[in-house]
C-alpha atoms as a PDB file:
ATOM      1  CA  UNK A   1      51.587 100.559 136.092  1.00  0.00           C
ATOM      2  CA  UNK A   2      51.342 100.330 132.460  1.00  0.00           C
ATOM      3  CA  UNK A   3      53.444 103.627 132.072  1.00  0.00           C
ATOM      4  CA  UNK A   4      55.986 102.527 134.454  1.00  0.00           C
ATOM      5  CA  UNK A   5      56.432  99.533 132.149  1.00  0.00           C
ATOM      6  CA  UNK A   6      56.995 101.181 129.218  1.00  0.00           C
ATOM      7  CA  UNK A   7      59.111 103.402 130.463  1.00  0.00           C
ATOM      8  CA  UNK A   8      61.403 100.320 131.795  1.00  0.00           C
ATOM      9  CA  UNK A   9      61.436  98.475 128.912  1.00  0.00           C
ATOM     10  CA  UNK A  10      62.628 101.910 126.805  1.00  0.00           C
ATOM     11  CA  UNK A  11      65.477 102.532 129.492  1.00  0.00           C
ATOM     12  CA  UNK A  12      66.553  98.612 129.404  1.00  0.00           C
ATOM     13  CA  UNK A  13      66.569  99.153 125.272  1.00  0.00           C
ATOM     14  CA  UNK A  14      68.868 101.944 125.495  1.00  0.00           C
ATOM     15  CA  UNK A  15      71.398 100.076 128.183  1.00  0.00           C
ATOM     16  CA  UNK A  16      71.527  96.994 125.538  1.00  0.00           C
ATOM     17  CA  UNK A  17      71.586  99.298 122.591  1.00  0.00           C
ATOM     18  CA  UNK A  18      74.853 101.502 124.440  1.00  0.00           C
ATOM     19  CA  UNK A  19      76.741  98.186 125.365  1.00  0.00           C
ATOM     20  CA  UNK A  20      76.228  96.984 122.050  1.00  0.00           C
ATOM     21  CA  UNK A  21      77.664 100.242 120.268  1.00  0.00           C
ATOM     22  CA  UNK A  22      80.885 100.144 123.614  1.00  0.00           C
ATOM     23  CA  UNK A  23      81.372  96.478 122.256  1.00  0.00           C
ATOM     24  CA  UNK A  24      81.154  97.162 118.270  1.00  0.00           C
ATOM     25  CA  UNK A  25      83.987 100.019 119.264  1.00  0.00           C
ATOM     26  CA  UNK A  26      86.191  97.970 121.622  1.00  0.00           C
ATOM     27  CA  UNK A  27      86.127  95.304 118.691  1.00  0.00           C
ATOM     28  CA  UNK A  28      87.129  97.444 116.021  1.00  0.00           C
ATOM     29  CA  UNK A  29      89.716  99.661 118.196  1.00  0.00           C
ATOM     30  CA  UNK A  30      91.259  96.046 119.093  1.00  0.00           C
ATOM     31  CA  UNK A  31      91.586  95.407 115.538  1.00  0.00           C
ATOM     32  CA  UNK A  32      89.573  92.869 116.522  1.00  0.00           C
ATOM     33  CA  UNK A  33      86.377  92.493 113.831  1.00  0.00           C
ATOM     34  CA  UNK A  34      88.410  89.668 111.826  1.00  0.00           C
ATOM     35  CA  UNK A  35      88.570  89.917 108.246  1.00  0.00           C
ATOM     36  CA  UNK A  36      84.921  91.263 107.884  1.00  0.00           C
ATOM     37  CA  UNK A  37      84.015  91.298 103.695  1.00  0.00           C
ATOM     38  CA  UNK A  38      87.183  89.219 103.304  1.00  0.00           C
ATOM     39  CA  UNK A  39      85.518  85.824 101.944  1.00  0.00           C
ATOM     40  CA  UNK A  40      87.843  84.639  99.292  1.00  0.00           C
ATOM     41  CA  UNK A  41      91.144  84.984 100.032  1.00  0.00           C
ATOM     42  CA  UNK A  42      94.588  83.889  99.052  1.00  0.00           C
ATOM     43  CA  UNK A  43      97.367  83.147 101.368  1.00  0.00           C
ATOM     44  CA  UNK A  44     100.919  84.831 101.014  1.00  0.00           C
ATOM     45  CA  UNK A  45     103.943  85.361 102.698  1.00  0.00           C
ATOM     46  CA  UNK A  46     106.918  87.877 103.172  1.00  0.00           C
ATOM     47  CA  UNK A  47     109.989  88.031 105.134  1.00  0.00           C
ATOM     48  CA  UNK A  48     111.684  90.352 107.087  1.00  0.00           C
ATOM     49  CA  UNK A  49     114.773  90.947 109.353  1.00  0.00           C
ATOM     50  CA  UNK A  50     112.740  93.259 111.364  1.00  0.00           C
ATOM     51  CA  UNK A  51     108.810  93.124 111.953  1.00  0.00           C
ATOM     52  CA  UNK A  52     108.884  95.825 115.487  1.00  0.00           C
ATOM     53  CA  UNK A  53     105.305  95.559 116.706  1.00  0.00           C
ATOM     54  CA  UNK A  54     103.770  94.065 113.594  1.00  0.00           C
ATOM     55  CA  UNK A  55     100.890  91.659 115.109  1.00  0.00           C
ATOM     56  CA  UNK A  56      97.913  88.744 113.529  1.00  0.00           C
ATOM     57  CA  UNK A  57      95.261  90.340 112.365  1.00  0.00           C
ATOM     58  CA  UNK A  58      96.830  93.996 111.326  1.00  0.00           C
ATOM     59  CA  UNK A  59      95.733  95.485 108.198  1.00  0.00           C
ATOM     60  CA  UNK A  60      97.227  95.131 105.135  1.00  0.00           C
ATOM     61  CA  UNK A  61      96.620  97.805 102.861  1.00  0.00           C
ATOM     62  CA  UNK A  62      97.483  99.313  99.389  1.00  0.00           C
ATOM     63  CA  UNK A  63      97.197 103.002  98.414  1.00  0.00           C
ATOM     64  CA  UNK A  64      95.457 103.093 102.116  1.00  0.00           C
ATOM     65  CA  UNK A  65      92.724 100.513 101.731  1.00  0.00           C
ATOM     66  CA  UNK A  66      92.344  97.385 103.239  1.00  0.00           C
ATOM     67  CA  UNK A  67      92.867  94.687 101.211  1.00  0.00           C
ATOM     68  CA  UNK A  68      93.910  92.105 103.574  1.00  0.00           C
ATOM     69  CA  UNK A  69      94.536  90.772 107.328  1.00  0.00           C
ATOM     70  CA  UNK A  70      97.604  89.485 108.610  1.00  0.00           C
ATOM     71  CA  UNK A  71      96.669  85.362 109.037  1.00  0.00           C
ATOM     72  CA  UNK A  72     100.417  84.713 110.980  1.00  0.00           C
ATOM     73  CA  UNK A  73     104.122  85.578 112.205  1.00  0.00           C
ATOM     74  CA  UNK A  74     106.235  82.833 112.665  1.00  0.00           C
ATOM     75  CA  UNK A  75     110.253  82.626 113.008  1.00  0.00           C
ATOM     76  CA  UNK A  76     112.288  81.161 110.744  1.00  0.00           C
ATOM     77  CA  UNK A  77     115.267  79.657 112.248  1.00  0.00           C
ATOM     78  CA  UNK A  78     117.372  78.897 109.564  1.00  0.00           C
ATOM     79  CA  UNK A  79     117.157  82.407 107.365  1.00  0.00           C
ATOM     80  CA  UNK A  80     116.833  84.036 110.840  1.00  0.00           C
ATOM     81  CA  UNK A  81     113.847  85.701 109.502  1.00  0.00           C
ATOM     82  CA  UNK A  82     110.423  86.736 110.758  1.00  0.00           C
ATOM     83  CA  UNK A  83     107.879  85.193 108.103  1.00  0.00           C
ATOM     84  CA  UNK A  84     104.708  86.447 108.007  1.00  0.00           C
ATOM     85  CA  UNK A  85     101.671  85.059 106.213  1.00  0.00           C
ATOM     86  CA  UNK A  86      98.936  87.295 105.036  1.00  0.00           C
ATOM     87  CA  UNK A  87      95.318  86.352 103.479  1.00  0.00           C
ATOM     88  CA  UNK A  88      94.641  88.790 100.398  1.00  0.00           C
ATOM     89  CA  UNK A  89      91.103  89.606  99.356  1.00  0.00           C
ATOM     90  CA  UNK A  90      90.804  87.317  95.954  1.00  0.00           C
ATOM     91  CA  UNK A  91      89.652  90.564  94.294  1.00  0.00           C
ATOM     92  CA  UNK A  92      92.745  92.033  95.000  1.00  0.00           C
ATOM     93  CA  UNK A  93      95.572  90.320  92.507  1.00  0.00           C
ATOM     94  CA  UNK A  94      98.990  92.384  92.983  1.00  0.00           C
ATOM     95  CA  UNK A  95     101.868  91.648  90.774  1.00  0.00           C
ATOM     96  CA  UNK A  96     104.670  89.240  91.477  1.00  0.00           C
ATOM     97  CA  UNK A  97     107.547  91.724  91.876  1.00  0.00           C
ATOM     98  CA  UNK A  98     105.351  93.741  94.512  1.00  0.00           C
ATOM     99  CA  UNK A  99     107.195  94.728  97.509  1.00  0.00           C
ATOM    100  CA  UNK A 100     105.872  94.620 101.050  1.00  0.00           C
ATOM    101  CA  UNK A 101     106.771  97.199 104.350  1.00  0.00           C
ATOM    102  CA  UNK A 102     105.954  97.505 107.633  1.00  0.00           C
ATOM    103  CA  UNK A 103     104.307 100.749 108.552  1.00  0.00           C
ATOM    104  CA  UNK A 104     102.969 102.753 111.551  1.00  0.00           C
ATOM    105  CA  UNK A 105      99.735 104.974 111.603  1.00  0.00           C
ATOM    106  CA  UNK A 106     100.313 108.005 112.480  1.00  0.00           C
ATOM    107  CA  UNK A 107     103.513 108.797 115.532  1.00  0.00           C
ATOM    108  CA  UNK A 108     102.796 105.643 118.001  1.00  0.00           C
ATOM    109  CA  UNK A 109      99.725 104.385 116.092  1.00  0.00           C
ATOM    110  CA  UNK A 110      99.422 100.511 115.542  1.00  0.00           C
ATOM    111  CA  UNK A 111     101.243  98.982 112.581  1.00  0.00           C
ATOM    112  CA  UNK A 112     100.217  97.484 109.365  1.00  0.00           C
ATOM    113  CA  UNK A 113     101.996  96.062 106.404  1.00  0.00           C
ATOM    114  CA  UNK A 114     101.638  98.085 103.163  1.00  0.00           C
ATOM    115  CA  UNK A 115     101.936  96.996  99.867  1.00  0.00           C
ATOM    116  CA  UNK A 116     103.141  98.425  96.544  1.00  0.00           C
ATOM    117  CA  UNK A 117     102.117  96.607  93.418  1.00  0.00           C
ATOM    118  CA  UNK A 118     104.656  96.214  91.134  1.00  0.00           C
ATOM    119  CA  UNK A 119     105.166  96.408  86.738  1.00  0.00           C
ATOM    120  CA  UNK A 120     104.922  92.935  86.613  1.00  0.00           C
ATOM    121  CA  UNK A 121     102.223  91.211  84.200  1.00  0.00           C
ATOM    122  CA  UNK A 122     102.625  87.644  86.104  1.00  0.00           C
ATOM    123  CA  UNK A 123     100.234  88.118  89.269  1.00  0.00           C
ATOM    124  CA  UNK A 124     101.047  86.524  92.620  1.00  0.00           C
ATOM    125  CA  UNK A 125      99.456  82.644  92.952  1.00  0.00           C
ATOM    126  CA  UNK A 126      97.787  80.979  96.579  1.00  0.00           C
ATOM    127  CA  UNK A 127     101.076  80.748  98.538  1.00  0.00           C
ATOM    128  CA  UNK A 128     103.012  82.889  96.512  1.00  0.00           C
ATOM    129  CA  UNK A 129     106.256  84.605  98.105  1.00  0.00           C
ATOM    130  CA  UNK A 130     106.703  88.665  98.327  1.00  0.00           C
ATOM    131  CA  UNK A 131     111.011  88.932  97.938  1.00  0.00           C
ATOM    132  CA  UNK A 132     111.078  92.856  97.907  1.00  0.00           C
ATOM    133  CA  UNK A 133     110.726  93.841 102.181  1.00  0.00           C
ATOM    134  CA  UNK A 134     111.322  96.650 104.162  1.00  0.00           C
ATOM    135  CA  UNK A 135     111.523  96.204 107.891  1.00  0.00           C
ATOM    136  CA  UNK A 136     109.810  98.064 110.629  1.00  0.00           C
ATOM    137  CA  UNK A 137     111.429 101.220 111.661  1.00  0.00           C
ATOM    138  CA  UNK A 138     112.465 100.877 115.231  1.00  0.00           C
ATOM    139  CA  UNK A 139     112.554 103.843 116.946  1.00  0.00           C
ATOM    140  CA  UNK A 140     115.338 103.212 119.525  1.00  0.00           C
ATOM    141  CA  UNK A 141     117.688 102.473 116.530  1.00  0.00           C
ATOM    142  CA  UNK A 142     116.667 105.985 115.347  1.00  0.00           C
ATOM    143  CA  UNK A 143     117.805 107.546 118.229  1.00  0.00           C
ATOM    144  CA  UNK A 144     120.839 105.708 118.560  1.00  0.00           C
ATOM    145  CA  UNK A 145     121.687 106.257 114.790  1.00  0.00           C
ATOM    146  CA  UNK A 146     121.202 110.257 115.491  1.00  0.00           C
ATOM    147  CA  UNK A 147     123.014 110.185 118.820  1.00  0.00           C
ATOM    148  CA  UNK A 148     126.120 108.001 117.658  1.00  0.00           C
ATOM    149  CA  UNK A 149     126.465 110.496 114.238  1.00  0.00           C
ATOM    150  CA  UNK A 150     126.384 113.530 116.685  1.00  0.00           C
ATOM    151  CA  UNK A 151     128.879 112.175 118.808  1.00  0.00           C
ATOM    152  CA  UNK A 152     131.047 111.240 115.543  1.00  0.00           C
ATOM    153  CA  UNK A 153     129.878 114.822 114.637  1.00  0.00           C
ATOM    154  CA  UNK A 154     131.885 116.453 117.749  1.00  0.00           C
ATOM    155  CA  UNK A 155     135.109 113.736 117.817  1.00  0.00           C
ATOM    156  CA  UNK A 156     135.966 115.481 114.247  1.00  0.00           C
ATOM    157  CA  UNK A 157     136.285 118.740 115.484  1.00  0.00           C
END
């Protein structure tokens, strides 16, 4: 009976041990660990005419790593705006005339806002503003950009 035992209490191990690792991956493929090492942070925002599928808690990341976590997306009704608030790693200080853009990984991958430092020697302050945006691309207004210059194309001919 002893050996029996044993060999229960090994199986039941492994069945906690392989939920545990299923959970850890559904958490991080859900983007949703939190801002894990991110302990003090600043807050900014940045505004955009255009944020596609842009969502709280993507990535934000510069020269690939992360070095933030979208905090909030909120609509501005009276610049007709999407304004998005970000919490930056406080070991991270980026330049005030850094610019901000939405970006996809890879071809349908999720999207995350990327940012380029700038020259500047004045750093961006708790609540600080990023001016220089570039909106998601959207790929319907790709394909209606290409399919409205073709037909333009053949109305020339």
């Amino acid at each position: 009976m002893n050996r029996n035992f044993t060999v229960d209490v090994m199986v039941g191990l492994f069945v906690v041990l392989g939920f545990s690792a299923l959970l850890f991956l559904a958490m991080r493929a859900g983007n949703m660990s939190g801002a894990v090492g991110l302990k003090d942070t600043y807050t900014v925002q940045a505004r955009f005419d255009n944020i596609g599928g842009l969502k709280p808690r993507a990535a934000v990341r510069s020269a690939g790593v992360v070095v933030g976590r979208v905090t909030a997306i909120r609509f501005d009704d009276k610049r007709y705006q999407a304004e998005v608030t970000m919490a930056l790693d406080g070991r991270y200080r980026f330049p005030k005339d850094s610019s901000a853009k939405i970006m996809t990984s890879g071809l349908l991958g999720e999207q995350y806002l990327g940012l380029e430092p700038g020259g500047d020697t004045v750093l961006i302050d708790q609540g600080g503003v990023i001016t220089m945006t570039q909106s998601a691309v959207v790929l319907e207004n790709l394909i209606g950009q290409f399919l409205y210059g073709k037909a333009g194309d053949g109305e020339k001919k």
